[in-house]
N, C-alpha and C. Protein backbone atom coordinates (compact mmCIF):
# COMPACT_ATOMS: atom_id res chain seq x y z
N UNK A 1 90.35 82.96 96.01
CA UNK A 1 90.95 84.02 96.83
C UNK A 1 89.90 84.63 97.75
N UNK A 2 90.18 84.44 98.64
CA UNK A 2 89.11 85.44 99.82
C UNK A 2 89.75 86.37 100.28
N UNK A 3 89.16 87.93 100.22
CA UNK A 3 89.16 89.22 100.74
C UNK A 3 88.41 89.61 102.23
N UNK A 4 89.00 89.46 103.17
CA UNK A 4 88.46 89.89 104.34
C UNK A 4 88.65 91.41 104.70
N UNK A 5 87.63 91.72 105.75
CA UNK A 5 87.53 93.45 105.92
C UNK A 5 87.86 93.01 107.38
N UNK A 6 87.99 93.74 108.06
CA UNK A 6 88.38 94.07 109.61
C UNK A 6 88.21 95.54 109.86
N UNK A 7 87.99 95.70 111.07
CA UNK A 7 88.20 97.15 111.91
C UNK A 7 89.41 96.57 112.69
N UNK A 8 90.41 97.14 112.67
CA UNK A 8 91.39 96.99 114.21
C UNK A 8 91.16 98.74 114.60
N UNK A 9 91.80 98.85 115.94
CA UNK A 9 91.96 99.63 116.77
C UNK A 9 93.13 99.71 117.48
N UNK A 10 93.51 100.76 117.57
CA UNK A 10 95.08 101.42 118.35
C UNK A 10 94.36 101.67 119.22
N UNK A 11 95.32 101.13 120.98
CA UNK A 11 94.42 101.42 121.98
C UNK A 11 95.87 101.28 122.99
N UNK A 12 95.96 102.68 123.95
CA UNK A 12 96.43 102.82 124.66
C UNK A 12 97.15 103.71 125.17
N UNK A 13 97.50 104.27 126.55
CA UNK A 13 97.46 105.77 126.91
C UNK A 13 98.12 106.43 126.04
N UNK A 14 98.40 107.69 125.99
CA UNK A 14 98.64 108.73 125.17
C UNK A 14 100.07 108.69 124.75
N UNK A 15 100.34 109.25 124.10
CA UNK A 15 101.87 109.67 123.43
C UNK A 15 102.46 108.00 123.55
N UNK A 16 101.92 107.20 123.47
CA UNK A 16 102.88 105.65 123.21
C UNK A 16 103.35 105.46 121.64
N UNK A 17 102.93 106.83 120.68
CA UNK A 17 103.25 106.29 119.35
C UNK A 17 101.93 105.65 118.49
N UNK A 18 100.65 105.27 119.11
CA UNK A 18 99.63 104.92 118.16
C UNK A 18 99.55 105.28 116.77
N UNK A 19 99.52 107.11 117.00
CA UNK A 19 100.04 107.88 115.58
C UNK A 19 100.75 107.50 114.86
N UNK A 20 101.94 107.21 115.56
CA UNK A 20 103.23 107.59 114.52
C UNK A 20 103.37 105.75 113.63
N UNK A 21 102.56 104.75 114.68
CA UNK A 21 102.47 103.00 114.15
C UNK A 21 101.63 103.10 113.01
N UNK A 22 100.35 103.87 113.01
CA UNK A 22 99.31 103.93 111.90
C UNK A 22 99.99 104.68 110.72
N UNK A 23 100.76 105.91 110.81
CA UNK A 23 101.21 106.07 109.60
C UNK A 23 102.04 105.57 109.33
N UNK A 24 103.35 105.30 109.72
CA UNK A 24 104.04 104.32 109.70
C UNK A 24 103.60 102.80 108.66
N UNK A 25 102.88 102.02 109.03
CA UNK A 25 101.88 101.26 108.82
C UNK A 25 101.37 101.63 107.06
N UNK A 26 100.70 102.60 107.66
CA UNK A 26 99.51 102.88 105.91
C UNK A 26 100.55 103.41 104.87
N UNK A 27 101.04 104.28 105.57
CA UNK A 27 102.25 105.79 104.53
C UNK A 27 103.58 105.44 104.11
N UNK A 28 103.90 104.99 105.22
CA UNK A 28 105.36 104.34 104.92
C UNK A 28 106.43 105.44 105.82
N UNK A 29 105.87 106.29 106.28
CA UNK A 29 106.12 107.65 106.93
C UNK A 29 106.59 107.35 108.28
N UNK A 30 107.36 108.86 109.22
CA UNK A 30 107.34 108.86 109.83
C UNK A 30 107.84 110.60 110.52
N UNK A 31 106.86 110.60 111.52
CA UNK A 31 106.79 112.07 112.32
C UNK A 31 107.46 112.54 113.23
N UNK A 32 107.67 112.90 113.87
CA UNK A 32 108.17 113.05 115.55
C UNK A 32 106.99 114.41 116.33
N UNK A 33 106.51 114.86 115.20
CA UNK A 33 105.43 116.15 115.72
C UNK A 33 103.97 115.98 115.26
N UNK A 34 103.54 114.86 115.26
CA UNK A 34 102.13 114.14 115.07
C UNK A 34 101.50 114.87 116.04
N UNK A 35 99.97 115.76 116.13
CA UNK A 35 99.67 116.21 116.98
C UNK A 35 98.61 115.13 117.92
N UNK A 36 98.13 115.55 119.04
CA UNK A 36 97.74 114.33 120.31
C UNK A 36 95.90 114.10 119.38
N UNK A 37 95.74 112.74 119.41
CA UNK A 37 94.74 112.63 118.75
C UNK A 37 93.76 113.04 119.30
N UNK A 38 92.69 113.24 118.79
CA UNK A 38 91.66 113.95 119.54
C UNK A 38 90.47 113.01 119.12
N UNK A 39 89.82 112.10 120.20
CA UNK A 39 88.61 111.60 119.86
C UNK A 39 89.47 110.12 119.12
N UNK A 40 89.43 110.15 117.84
CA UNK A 40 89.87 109.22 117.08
C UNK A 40 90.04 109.53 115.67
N UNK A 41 90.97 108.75 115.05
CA UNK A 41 91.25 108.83 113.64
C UNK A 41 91.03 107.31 112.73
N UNK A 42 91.31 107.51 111.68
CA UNK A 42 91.19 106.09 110.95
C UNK A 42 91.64 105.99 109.85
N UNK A 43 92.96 105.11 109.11
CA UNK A 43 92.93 105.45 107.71
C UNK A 43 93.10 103.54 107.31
N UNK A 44 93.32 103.84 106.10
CA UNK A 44 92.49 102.27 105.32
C UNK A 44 93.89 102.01 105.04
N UNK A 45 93.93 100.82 104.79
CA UNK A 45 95.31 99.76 103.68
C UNK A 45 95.08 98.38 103.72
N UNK A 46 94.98 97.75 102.28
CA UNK A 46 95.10 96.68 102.30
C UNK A 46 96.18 95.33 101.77
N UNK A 47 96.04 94.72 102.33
CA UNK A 47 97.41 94.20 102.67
C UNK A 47 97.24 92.29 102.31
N UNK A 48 98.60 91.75 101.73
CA UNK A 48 98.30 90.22 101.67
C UNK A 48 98.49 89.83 102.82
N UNK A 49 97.51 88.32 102.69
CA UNK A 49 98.34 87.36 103.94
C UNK A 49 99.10 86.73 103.64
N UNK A 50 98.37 85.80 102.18
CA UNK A 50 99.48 84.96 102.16
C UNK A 50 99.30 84.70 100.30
N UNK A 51 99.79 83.86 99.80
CA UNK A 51 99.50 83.67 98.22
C UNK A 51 98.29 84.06 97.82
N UNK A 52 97.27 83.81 98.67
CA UNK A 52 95.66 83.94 98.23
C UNK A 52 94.82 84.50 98.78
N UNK A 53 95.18 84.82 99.71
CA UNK A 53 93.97 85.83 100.97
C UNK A 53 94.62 86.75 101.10
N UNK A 54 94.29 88.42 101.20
CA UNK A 54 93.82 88.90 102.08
C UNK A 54 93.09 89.82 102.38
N UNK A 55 93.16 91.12 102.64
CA UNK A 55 92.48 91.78 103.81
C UNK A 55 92.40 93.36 103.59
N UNK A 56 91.41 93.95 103.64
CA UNK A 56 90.72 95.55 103.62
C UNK A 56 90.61 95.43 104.98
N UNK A 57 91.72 96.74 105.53
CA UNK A 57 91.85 97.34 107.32
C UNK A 57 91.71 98.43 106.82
N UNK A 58 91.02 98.58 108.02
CA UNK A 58 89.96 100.19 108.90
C UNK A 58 90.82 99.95 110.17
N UNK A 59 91.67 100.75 110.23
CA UNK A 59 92.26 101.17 111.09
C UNK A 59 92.27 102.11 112.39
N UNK A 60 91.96 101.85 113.24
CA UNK A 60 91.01 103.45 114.06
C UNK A 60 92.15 103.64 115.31
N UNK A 61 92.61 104.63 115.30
CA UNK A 61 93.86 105.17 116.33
C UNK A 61 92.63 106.12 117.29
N UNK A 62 93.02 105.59 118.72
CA UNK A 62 91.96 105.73 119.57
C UNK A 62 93.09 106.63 120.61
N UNK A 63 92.07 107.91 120.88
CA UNK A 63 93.07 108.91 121.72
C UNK A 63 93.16 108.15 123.10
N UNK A 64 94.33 108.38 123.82
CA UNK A 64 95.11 107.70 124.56
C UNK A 64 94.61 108.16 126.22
N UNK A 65 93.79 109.39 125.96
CA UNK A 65 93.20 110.21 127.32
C UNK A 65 91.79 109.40 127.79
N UNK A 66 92.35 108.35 128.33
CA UNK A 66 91.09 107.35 128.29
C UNK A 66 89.89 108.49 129.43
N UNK A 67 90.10 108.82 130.42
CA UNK A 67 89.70 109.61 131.71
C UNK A 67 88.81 110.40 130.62
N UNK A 68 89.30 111.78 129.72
CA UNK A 68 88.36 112.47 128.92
C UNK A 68 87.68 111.81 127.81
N UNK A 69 88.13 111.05 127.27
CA UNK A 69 87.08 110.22 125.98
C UNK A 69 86.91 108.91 126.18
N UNK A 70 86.84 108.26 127.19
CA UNK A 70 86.19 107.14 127.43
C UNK A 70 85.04 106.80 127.61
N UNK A 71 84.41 107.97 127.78
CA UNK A 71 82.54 107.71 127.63
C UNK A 71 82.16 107.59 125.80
N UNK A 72 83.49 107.95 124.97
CA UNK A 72 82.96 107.53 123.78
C UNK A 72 83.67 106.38 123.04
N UNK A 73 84.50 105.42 123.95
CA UNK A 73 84.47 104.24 123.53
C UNK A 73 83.91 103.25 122.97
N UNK A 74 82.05 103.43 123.61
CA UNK A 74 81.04 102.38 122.79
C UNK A 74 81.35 102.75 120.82
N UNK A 75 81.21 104.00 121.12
CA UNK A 75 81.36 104.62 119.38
C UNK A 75 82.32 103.69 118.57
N UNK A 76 83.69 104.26 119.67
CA UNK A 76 85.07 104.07 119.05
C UNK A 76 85.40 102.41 118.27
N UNK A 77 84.96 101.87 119.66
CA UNK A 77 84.94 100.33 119.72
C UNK A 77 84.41 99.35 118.76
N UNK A 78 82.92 99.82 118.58
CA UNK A 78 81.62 99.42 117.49
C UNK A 78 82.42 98.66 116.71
N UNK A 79 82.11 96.97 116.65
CA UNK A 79 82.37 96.11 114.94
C UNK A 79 83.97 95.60 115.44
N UNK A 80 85.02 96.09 116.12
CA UNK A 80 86.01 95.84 116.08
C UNK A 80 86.40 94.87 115.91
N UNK A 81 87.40 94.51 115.04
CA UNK A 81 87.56 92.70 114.82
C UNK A 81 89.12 92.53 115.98
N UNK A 82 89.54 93.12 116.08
CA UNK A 82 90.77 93.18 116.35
C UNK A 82 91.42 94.73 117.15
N UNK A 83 92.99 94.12 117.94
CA UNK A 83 93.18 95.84 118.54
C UNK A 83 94.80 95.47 118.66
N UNK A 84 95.26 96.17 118.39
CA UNK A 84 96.90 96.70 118.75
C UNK A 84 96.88 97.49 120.21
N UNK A 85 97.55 96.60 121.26
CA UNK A 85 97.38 97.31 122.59
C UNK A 85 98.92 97.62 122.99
N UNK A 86 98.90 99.56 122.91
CA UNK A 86 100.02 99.83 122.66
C UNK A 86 100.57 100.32 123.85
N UNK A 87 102.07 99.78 124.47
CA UNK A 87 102.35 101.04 125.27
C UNK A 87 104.19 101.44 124.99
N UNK A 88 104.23 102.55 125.73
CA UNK A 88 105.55 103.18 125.49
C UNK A 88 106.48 102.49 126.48
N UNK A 89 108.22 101.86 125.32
CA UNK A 89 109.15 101.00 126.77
C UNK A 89 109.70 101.66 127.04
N UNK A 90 109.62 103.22 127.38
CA UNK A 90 109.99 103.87 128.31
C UNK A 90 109.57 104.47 129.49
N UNK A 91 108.71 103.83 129.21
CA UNK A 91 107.25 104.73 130.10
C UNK A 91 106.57 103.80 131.17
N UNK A 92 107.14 103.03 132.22
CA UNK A 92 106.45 102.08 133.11
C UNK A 92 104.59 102.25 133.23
N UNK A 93 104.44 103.51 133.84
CA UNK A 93 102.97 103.73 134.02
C UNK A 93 102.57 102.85 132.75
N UNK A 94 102.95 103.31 131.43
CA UNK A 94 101.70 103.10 130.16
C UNK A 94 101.38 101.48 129.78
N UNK A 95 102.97 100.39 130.56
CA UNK A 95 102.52 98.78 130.36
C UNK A 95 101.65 98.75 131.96
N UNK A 96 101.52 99.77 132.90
CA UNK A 96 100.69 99.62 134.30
C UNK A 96 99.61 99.73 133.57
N UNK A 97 99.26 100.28 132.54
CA UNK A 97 97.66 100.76 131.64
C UNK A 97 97.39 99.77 130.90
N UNK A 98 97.95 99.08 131.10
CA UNK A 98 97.75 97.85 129.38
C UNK A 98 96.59 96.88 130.08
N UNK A 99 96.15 96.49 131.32
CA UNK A 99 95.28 96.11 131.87
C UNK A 99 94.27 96.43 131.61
N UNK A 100 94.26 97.69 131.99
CA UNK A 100 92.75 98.61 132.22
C UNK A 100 92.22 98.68 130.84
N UNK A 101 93.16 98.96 130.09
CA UNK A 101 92.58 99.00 128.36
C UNK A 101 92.11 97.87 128.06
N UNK A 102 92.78 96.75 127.98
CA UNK A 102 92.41 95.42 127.65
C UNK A 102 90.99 95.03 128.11
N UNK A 103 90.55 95.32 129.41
CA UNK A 103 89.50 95.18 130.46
C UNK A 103 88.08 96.28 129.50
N UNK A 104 88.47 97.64 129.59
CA UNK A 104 87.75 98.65 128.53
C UNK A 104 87.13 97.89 127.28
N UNK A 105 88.07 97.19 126.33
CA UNK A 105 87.41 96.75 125.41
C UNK A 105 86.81 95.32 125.56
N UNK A 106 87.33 95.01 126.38
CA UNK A 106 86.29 93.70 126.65
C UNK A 106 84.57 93.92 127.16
N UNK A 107 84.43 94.99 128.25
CA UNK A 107 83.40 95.41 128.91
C UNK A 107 82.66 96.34 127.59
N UNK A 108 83.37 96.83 126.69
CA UNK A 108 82.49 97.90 125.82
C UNK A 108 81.96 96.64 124.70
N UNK A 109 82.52 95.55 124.49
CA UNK A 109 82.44 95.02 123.17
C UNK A 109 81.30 93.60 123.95
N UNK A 110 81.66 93.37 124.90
CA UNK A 110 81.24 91.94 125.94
C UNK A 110 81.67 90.79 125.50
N UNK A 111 82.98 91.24 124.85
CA UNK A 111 83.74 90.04 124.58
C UNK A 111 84.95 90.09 124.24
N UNK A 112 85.81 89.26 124.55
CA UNK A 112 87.25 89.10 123.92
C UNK A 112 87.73 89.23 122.54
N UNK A 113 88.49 89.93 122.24
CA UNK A 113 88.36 89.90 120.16
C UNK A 113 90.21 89.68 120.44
N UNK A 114 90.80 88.84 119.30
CA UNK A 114 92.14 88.74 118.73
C UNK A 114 92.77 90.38 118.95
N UNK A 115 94.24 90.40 119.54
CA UNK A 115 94.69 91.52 119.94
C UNK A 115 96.28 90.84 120.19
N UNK A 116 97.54 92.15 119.78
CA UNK A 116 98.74 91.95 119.94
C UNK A 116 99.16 93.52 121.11
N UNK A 117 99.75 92.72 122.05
CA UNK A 117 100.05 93.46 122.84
C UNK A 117 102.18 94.03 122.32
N UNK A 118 101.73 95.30 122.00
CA UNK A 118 103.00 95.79 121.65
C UNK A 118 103.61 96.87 122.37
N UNK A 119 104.86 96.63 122.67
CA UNK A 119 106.39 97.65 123.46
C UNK A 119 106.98 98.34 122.66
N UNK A 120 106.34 99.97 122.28
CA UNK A 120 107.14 100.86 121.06
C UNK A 120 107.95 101.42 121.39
N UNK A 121 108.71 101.96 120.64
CA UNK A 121 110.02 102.92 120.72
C UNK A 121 111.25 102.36 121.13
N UNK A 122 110.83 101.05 120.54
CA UNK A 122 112.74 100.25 120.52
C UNK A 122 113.46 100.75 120.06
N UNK A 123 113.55 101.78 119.14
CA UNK A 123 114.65 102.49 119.11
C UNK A 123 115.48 102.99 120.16
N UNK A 124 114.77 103.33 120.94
CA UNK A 124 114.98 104.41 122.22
C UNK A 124 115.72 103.52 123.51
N UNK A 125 116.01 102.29 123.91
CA UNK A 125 116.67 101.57 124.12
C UNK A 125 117.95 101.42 124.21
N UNK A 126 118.16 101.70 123.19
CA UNK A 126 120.11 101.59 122.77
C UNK A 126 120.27 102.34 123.61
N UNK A 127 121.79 101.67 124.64
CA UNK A 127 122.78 101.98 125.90
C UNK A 127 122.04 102.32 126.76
N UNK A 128 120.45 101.90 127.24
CA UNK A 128 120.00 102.53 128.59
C UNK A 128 119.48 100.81 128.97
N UNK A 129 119.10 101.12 130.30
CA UNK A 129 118.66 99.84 131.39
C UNK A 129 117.15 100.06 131.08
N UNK A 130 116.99 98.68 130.52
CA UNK A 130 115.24 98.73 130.42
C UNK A 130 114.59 99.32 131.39
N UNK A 131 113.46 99.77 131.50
CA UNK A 131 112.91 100.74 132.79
C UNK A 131 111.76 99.47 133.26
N UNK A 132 111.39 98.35 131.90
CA UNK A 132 110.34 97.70 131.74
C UNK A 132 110.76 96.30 131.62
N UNK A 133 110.57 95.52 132.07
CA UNK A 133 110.88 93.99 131.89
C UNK A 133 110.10 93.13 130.66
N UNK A 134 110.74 92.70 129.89
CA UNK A 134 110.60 92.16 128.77
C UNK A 134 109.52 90.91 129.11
N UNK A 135 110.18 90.12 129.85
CA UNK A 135 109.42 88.94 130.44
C UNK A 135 108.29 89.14 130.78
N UNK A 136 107.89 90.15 131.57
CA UNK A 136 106.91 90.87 132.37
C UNK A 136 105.56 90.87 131.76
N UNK A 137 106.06 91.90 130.04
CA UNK A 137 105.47 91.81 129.18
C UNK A 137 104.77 90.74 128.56
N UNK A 138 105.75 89.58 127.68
CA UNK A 138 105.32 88.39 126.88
C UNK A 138 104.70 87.37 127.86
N UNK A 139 104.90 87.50 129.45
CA UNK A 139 103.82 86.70 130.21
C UNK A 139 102.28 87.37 130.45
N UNK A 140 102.29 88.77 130.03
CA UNK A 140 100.83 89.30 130.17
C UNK A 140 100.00 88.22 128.68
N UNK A 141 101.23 88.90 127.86
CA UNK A 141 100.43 88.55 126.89
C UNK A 141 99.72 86.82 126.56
N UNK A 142 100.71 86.51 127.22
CA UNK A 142 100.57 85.01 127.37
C UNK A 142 99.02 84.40 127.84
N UNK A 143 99.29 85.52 129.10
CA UNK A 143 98.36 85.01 129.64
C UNK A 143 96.46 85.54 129.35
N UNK A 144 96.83 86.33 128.32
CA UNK A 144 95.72 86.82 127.88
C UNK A 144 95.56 86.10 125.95
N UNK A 145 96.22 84.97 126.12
CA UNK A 145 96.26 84.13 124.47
C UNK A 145 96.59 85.39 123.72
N UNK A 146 97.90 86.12 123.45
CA UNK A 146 98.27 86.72 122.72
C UNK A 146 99.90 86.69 122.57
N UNK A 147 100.55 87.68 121.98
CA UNK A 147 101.56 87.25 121.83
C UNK A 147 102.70 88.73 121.81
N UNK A 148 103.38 88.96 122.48
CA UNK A 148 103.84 90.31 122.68
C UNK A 148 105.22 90.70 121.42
N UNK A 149 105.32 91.67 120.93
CA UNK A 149 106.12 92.47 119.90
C UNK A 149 106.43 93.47 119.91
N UNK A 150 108.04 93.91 119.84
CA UNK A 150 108.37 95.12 120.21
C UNK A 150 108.69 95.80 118.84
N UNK A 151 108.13 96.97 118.90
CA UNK A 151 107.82 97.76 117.48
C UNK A 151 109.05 99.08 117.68
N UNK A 152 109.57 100.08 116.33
CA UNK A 152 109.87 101.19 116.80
C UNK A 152 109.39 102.10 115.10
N UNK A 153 108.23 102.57 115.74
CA UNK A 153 107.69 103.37 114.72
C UNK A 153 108.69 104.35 113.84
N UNK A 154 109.49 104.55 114.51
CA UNK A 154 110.54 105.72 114.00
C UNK A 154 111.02 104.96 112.82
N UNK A 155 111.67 103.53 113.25
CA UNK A 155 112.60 102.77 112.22
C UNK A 155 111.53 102.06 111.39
N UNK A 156 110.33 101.64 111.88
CA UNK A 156 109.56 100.65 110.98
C UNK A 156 110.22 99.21 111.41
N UNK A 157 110.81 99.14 112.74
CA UNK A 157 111.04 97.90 113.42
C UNK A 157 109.61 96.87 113.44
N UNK A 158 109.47 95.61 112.85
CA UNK A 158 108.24 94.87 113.29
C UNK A 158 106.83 95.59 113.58
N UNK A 159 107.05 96.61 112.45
CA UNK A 159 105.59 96.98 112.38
C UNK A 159 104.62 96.48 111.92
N UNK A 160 105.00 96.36 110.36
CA UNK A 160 103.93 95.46 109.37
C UNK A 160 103.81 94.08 110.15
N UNK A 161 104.92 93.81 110.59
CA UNK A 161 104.91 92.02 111.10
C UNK A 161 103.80 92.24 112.80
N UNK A 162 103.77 92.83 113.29
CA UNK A 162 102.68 93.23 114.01
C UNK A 162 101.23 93.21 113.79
N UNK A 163 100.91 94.02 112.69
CA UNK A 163 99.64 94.37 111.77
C UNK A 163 99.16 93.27 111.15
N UNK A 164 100.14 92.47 110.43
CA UNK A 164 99.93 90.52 109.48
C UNK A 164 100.08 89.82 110.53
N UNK A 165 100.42 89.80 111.97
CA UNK A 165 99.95 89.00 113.08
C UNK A 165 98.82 89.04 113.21
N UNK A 166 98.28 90.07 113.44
CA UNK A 166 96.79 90.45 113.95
C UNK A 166 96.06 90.06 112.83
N UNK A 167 96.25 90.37 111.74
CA UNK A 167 95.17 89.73 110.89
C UNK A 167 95.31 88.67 110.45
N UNK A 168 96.31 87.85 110.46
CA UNK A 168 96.01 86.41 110.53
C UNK A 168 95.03 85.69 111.50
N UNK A 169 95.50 86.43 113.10
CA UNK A 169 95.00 85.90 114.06
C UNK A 169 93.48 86.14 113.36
N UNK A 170 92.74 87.27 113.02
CA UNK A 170 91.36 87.84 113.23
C UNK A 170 90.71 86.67 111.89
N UNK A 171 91.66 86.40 111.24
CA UNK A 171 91.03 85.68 109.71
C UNK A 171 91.59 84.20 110.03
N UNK A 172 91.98 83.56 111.46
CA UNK A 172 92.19 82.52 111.54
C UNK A 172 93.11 81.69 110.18
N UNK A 173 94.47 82.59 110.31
CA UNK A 173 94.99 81.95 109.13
C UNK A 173 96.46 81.84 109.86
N UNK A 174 97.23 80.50 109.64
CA UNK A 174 98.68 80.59 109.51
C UNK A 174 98.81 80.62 110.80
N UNK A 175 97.61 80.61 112.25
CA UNK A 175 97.92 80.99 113.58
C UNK A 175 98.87 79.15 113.82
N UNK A 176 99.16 79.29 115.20
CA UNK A 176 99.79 78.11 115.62
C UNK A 176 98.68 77.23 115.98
N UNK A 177 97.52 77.63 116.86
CA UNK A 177 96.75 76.59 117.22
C UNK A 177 95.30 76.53 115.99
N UNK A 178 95.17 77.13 114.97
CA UNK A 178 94.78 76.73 113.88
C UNK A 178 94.28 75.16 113.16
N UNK A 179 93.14 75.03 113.08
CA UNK A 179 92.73 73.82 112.67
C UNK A 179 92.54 73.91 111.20
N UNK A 180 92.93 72.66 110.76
CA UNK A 180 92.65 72.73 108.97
C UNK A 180 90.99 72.50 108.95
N UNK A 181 90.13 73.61 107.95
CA UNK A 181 88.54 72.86 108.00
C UNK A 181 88.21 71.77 107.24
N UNK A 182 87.46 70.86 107.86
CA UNK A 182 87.38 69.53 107.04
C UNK A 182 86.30 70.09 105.91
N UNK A 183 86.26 68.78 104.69
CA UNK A 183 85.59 69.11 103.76
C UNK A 183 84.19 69.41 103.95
N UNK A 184 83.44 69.85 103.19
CA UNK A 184 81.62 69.59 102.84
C UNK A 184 81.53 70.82 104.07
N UNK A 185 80.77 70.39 105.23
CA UNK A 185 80.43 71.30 106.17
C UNK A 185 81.48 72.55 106.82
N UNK A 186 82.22 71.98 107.04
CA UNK A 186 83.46 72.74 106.98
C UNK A 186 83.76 74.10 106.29
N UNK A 187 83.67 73.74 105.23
CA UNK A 187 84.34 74.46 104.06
C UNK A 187 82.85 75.65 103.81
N UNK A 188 81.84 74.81 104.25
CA UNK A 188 80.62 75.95 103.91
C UNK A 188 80.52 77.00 105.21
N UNK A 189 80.64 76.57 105.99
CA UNK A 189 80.78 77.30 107.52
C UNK A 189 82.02 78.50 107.46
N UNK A 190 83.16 77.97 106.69
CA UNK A 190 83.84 79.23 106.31
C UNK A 190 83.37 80.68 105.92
N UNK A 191 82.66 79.84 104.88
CA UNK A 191 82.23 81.12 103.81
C UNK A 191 81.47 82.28 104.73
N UNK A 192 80.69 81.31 105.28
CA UNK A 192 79.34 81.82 106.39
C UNK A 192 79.85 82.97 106.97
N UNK A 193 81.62 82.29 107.46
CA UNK A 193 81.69 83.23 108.80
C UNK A 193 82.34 84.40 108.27
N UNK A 194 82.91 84.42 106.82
CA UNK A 194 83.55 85.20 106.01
C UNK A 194 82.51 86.36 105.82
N UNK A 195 81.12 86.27 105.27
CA UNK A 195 80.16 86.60 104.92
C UNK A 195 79.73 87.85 106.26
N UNK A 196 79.85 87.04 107.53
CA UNK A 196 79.64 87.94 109.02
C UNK A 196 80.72 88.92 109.05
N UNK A 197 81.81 88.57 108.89
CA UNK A 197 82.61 89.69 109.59
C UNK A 197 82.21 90.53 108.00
N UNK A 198 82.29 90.62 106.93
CA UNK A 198 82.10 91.43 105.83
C UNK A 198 81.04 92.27 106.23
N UNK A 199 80.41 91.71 106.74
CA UNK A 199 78.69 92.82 106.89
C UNK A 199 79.03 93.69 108.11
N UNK A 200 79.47 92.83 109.08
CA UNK A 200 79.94 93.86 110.50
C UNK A 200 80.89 95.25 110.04
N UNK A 201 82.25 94.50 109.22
CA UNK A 201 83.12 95.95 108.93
C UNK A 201 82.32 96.82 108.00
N UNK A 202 82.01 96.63 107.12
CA UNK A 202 80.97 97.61 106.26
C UNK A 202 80.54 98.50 106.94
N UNK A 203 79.49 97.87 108.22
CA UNK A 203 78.94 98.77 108.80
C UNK A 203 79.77 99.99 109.73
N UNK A 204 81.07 99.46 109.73
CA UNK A 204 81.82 100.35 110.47
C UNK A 204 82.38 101.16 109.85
N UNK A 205 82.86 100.92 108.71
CA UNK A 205 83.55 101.81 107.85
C UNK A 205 82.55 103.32 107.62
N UNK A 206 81.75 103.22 107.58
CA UNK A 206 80.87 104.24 106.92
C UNK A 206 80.15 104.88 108.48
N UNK A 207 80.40 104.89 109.84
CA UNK A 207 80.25 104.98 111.12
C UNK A 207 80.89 106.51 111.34
C-alpha cells in the first residue's frame, strides 16, 4: 500500500465558492455565509484512491483578491503538487480569470503541476440561459491537458469526484494516458519519486 502526501490549492477570483468546495470536501458541510478568505486557509483529509493507495491532502484555499495578495503567492504556492482552478457559472468575468491564474501559478512555481479546471454553483443553473459556454470551458481545459468539471458546493455535486481526479492525476494513478511501470528499474524509480513528493509536502505542511 502506498500513502502519498500532496499540497493542492484552491485558486481563483473571489466569491467562486473555494470556501464553501474545501468544506464541503473535508466536513461534509455546507455554508452560504463563509466569510471572504483572507490571505489563505488550509485544512487536511485523507482520502482512498483505489483498493491500495492513497493519499494525505493539505489543502490551501487561496483568497480570490489576486490584485491585494498576489505578492504573497510565492508563500501560498510553495511545494504545490496540484490546484483546483475555480470559477463561478454565473459569473463570466471569473472563467475571463481562469487564464491569468493558471499563468500566476505557472510563473510562481516555473512549472506546470496537474490541475482540474472547475464551473461551481451548478445548482444555480436550473431554468436560466447559461451566461457561460460549456464547450468554451472543456476546450480551455483541453487545451491546457486537463479536464473540466462542474461542481455545486451547496449540493456536493462532483465534488469528491473532482478532488480523486486531481489526485490520481498528481499520484499518476488510474489517469487515461498512464503507463504501466515495467519491472526491476521501473518499479524502483517509483518508490524514488514517491519518496520526493513525501519530503516536498512535509515541508509544506508545517509552512
Amino acid at each position: 500500500m502506498v500513502v502519498f502526501k500532496f499540497k493542492i490549492i484552491l485558486i481563483g477570483d473571489g466569491a467562486v465558492g473555494k470556501t464553501s468546495l474545501l468544506y464541503r470536501f473535508c466536513q461534509g458541510k455546507f455554508s452560504s455565509n463563509y466569510m471572504i478568505t483572507i490571505g489563505a486557509n488550509f485544512l487536511k483529509k485523507e482520502i482512498k484512491i483505489n483498493n491500495k493507495d492513497s493519499a494525505d491532502l493539505i489543502i490551501w484555499d487561496i483568497a480570490g483578491q489576486f490584485e491585494k495578495f498576489g505578492r504573497f503567492h510565492d508563500t501560498f504556492y510553495k511545494n504545490a503538487n496540484g490546484a483546483l482552478l475555480v470559477f463561478d457559472l454565473l459569473q463570466p468575468s471569473t472563467f475571463d480569470s481562469v487564464d491569468k491564474w493558471h499563468k500566476d501559478v505557472v510563473k510562481v512555481l516555473g512549472k506546470e503541476i496537474p490541475f482540474i479546471l472547475i464551473g461551481n454553483k451548478k445548482d444555480l443553473l436550473e431554468n436560466i440561459v447559461r451566461p457561460i459556454d460549456e464547450k468554451s470551458s472543456a476546450e480551455y481545459a483541453k487545451e491546457k491537458n486537463s479536464i473540466y468539471i462542474e461542481t455545486s458546493a451547496k449540493t456536493g455535486l462532483n465534488v469528491e469526484e473532482a478532488f480523486l481526479e486531481l489526485t490520481k492525476r498528481m499520484a499518476g494513478i488510474d489517469t487515461k494516458d498512464r503507463k504501466e511501470p515495467k519491472k526491476g528499474k521501473g518499479k524502483k524509480k517509483g518508490r524514488k519519486s514517491r519518496k520526493t513528493l513525501n519530503k516536498s509536502t512535509d515541508r509544506c505542511s508545517i509552512s
